[in-house]
N, C-alpha and C. Protein backbone atom coordinates (compact mmCIF):
# COMPACT_ATOMS: atom_id res chain seq x y z
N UNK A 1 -2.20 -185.13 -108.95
CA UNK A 1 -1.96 -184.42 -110.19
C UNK A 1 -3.28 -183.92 -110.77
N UNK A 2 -4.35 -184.49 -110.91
CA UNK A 2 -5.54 -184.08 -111.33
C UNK A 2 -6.33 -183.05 -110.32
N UNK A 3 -5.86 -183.12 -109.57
CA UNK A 3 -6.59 -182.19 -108.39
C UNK A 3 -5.78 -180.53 -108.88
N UNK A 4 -4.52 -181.13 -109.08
CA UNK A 4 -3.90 -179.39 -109.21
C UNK A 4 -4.09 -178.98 -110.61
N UNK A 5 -4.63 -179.73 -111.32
CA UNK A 5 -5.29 -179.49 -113.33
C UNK A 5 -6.59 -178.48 -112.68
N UNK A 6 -7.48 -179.71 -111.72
CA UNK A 6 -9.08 -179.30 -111.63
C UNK A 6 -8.66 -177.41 -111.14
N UNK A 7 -7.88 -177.57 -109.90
CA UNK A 7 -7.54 -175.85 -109.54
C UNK A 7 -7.42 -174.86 -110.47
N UNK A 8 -5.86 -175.49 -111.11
CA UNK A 8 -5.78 -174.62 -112.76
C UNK A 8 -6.75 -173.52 -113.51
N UNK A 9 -7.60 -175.01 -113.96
CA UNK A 9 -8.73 -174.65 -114.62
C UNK A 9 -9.33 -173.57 -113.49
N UNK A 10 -9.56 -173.97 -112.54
CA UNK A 10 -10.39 -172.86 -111.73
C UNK A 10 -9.91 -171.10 -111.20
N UNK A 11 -8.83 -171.66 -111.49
CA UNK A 11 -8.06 -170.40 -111.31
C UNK A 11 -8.24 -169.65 -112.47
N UNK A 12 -8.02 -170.12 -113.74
CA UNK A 12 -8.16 -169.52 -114.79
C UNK A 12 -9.60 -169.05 -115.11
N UNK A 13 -10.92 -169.76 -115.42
CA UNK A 13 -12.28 -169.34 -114.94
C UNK A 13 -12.55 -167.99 -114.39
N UNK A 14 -12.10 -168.17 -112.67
CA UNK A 14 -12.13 -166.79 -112.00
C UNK A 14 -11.41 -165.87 -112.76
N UNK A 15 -10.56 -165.87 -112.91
CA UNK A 15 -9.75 -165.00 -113.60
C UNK A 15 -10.38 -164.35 -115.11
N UNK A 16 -10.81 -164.94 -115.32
CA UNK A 16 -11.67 -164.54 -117.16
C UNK A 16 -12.61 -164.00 -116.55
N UNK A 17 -13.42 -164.68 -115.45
CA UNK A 17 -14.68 -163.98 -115.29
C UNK A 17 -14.53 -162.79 -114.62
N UNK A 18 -13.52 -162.48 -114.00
CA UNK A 18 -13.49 -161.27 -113.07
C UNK A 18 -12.72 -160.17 -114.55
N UNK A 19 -12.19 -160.96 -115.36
CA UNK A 19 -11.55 -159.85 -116.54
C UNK A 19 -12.90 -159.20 -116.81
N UNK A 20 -13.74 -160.32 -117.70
CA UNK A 20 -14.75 -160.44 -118.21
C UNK A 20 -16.33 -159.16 -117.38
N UNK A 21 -15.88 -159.75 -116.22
CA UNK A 21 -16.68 -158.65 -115.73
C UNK A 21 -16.15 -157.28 -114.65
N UNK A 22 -15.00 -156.95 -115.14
CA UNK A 22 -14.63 -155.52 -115.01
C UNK A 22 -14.76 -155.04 -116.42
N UNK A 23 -14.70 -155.53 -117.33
CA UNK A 23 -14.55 -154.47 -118.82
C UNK A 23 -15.78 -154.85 -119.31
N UNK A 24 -16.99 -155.32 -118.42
CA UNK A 24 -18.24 -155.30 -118.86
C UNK A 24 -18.96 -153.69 -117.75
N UNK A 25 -18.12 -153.82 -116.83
CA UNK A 25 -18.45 -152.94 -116.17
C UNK A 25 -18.19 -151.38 -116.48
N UNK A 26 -16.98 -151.31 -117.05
CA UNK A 26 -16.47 -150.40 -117.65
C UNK A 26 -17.12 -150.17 -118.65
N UNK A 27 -17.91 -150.37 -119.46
CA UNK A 27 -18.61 -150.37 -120.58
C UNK A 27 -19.82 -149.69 -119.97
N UNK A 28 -20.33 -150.73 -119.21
CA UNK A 28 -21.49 -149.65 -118.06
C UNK A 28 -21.39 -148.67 -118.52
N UNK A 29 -20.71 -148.41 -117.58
CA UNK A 29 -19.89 -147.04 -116.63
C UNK A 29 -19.60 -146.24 -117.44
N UNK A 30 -19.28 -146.45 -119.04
CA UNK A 30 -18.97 -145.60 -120.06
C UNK A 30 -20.14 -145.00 -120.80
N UNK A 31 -21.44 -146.05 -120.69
CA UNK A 31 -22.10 -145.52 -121.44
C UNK A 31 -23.33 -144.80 -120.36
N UNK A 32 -23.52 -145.29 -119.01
CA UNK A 32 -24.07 -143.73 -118.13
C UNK A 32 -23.07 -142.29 -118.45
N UNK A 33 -21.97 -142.95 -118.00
CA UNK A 33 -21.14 -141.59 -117.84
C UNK A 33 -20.14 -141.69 -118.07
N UNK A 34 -19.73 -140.97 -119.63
CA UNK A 34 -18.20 -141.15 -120.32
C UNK A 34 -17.34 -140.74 -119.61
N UNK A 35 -16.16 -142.03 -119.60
CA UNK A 35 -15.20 -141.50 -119.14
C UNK A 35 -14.65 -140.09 -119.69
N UNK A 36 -14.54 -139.56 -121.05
CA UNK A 36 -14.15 -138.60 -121.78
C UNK A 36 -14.48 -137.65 -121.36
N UNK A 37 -15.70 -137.60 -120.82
CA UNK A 37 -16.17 -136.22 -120.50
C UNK A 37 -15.56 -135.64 -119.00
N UNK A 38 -14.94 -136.57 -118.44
CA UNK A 38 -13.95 -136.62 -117.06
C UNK A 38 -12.82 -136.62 -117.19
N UNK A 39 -12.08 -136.57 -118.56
CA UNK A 39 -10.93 -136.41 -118.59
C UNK A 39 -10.23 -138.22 -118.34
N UNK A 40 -11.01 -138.26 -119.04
CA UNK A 40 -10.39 -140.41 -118.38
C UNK A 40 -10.86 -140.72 -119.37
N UNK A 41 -10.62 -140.41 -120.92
CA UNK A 41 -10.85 -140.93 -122.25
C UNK A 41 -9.91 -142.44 -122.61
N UNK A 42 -8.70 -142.57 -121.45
CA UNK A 42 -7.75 -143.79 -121.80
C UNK A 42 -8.47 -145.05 -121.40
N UNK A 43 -9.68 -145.02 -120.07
CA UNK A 43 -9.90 -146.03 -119.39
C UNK A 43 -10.32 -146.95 -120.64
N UNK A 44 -11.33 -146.51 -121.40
CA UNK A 44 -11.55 -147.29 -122.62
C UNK A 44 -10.99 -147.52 -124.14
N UNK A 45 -9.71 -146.80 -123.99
CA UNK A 45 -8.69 -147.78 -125.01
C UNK A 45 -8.59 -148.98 -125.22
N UNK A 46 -8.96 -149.64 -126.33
CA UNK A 46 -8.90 -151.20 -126.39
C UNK A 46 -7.95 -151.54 -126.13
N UNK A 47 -6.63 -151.30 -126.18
CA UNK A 47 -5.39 -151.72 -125.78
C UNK A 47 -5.45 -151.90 -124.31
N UNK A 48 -6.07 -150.88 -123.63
CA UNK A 48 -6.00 -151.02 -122.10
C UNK A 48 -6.76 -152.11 -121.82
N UNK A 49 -7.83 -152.94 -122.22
CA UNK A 49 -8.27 -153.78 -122.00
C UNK A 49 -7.43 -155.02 -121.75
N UNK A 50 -6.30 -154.62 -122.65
CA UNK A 50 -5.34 -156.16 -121.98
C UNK A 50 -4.77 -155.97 -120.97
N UNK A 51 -4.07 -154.92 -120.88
CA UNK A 51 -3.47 -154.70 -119.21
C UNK A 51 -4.34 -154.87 -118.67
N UNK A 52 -6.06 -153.78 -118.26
CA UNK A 52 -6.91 -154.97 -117.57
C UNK A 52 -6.71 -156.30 -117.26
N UNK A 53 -6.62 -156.96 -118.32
CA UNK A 53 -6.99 -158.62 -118.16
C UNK A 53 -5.63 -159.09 -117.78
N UNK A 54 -4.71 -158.56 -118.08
CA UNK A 54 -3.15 -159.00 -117.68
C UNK A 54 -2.66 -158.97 -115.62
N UNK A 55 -3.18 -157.69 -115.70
CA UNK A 55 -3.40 -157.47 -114.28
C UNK A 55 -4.36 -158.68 -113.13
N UNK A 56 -5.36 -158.77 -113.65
CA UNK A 56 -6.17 -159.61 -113.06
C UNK A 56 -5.84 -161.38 -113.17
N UNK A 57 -5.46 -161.82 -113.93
CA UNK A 57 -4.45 -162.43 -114.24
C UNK A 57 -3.24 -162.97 -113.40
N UNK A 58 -2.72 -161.70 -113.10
CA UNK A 58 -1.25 -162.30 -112.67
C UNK A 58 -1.52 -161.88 -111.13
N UNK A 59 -3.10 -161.48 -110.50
CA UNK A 59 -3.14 -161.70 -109.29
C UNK A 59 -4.11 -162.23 -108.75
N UNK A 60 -4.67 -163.30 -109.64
CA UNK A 60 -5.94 -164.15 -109.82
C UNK A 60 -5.27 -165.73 -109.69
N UNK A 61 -4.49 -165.97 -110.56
CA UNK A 61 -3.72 -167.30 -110.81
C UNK A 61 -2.59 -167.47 -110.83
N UNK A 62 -2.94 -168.46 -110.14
CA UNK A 62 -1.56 -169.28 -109.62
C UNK A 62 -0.19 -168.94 -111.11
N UNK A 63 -0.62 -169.91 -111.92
CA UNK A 63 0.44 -169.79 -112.95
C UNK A 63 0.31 -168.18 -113.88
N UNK A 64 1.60 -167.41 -113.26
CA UNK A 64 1.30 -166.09 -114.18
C UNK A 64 1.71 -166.08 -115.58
N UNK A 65 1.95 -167.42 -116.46
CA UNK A 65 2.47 -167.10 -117.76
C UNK A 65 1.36 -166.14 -118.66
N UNK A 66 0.34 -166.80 -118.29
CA UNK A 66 -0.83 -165.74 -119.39
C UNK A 66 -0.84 -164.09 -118.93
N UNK A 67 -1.15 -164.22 -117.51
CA UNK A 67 -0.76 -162.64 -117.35
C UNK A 67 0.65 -162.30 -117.71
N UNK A 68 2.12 -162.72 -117.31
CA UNK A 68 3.11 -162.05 -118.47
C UNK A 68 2.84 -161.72 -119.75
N UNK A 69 2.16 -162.75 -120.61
CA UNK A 69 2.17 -162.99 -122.08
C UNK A 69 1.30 -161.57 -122.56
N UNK A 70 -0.16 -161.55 -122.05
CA UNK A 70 -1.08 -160.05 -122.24
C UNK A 70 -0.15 -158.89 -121.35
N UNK A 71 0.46 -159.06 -120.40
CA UNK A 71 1.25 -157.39 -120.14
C UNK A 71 2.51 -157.58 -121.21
N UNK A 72 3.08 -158.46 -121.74
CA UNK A 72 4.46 -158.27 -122.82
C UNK A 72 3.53 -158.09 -123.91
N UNK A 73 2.26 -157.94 -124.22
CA UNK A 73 1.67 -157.90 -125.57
C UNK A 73 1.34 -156.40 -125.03
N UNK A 74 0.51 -156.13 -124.00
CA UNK A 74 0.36 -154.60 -124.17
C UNK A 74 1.62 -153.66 -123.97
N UNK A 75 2.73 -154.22 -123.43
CA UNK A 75 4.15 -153.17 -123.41
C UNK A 75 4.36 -153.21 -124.91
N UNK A 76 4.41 -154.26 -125.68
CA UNK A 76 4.49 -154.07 -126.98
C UNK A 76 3.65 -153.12 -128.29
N UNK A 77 3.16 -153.10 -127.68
CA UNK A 77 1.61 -152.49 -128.55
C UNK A 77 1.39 -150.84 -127.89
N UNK A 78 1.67 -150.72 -126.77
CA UNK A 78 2.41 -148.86 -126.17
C UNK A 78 4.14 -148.80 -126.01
N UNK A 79 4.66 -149.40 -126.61
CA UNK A 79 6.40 -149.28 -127.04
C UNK A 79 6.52 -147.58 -126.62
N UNK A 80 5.94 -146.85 -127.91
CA UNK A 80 5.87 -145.25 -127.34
C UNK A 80 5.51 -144.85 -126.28
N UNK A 81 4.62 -145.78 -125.46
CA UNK A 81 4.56 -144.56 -124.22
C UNK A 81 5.24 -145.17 -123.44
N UNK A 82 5.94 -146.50 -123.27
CA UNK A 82 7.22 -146.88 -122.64
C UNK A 82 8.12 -146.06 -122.76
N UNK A 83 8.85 -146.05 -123.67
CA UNK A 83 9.88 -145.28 -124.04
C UNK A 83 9.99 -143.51 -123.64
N UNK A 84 8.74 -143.26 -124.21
CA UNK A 84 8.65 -141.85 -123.93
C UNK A 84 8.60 -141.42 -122.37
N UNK A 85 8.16 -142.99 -121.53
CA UNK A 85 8.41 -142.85 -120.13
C UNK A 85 9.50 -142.65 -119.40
N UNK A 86 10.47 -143.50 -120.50
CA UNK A 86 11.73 -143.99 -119.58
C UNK A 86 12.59 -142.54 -119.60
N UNK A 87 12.19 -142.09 -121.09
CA UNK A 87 13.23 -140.97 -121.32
C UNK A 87 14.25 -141.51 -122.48
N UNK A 88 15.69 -140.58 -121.72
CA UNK A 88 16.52 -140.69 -122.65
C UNK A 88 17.50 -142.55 -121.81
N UNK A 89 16.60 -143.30 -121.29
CA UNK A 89 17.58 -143.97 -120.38
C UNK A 89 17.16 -145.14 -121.18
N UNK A 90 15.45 -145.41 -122.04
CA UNK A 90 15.29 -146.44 -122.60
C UNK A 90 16.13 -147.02 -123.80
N UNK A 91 16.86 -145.75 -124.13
CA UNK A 91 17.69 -146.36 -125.04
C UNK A 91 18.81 -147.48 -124.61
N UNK A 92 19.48 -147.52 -123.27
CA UNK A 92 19.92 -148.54 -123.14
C UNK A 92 19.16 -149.81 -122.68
N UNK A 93 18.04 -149.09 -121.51
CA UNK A 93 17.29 -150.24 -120.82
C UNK A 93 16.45 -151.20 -121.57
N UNK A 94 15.74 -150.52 -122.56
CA UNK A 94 15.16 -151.79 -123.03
C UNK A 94 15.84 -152.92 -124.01
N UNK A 95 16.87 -152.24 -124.27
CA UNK A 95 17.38 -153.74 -125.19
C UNK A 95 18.48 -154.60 -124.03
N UNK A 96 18.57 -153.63 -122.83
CA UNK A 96 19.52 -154.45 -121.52
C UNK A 96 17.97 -155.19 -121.37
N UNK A 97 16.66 -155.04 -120.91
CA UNK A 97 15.88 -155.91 -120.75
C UNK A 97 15.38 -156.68 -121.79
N UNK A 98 15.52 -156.80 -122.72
CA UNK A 98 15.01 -157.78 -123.93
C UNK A 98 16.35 -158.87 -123.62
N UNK A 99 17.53 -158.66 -123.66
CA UNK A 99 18.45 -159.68 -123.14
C UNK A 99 18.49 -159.78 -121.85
N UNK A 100 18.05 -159.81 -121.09
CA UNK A 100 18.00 -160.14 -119.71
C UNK A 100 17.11 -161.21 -119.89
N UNK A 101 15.70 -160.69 -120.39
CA UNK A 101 14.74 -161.31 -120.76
C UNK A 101 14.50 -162.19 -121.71
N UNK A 102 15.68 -162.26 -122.15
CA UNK A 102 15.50 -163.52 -123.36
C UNK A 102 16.50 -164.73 -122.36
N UNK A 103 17.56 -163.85 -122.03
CA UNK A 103 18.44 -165.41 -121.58
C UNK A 103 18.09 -166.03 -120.28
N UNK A 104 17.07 -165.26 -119.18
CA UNK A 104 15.81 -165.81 -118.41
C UNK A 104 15.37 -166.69 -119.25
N UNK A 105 14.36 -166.38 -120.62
CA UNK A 105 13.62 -167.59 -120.69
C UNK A 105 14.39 -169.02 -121.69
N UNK A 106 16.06 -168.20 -121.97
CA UNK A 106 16.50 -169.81 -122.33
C UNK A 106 17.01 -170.02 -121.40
N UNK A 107 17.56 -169.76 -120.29
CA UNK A 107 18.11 -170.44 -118.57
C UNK A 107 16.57 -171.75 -118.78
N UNK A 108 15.54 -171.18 -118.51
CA UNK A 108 14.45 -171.78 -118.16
C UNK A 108 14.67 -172.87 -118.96
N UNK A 109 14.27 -172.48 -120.33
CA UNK A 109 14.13 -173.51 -121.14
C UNK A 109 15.21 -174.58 -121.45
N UNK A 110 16.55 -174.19 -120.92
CA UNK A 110 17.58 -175.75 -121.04
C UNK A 110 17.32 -176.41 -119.74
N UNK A 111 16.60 -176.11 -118.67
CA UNK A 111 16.61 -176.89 -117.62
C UNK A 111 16.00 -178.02 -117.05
């Protein structure tokens, strides 16, 4: 049991540090040469910084709850450009996925 904590932790570590140092890199990279001036003014949206870290995350470590938790915080926080993605179809899909997605996590949670 302590051996799969010590991993955990290590999984999580890599994972911050590799967040940690792509959006240090990106910062670089922004201030030689703006993304803006390339037509790539989104790469440095603070919001995108969590999908960054959400991404890396949920293919860094083992346990993906933190990467779900930062990609359901950045789907929340671009709602509009979800929606405006889905079309005219999000009007049913996302509240069919908010209950899909809710009675997933009480299945989970009575078990």
């Amino acid at each position: 049991m302590v051996a799969a904590k010590s991993t955990n932790n290590k999984d999580t570590y890599r994972a911050t540090a590799l967040a940690f140092m792509l959006i240090g890199s990106l910062m670089l990279i922004n201030k030689v040469l703006p993304f803006e001036s390339l037509g790539l003014g989104w790469v440095m949206q603070k919001d995108n910084f969590i999908l960054y870290a959400s991404i890396i995350f949920l293919i860094f470590k083992r346990d993906k709850s933190i990467g779900l938790i930062l990609l359901g915080l950045w789907l929340m926080m671009n709602i509009g450009l979800v929606v405006s993605l889905l079309g005219a179809v999000s009007g049913y899909l996302l509240p069919l996925a908010l209950l899909l997605g809710g009675g997933f996590l009480y299945f989970l949670s009575t078990r």
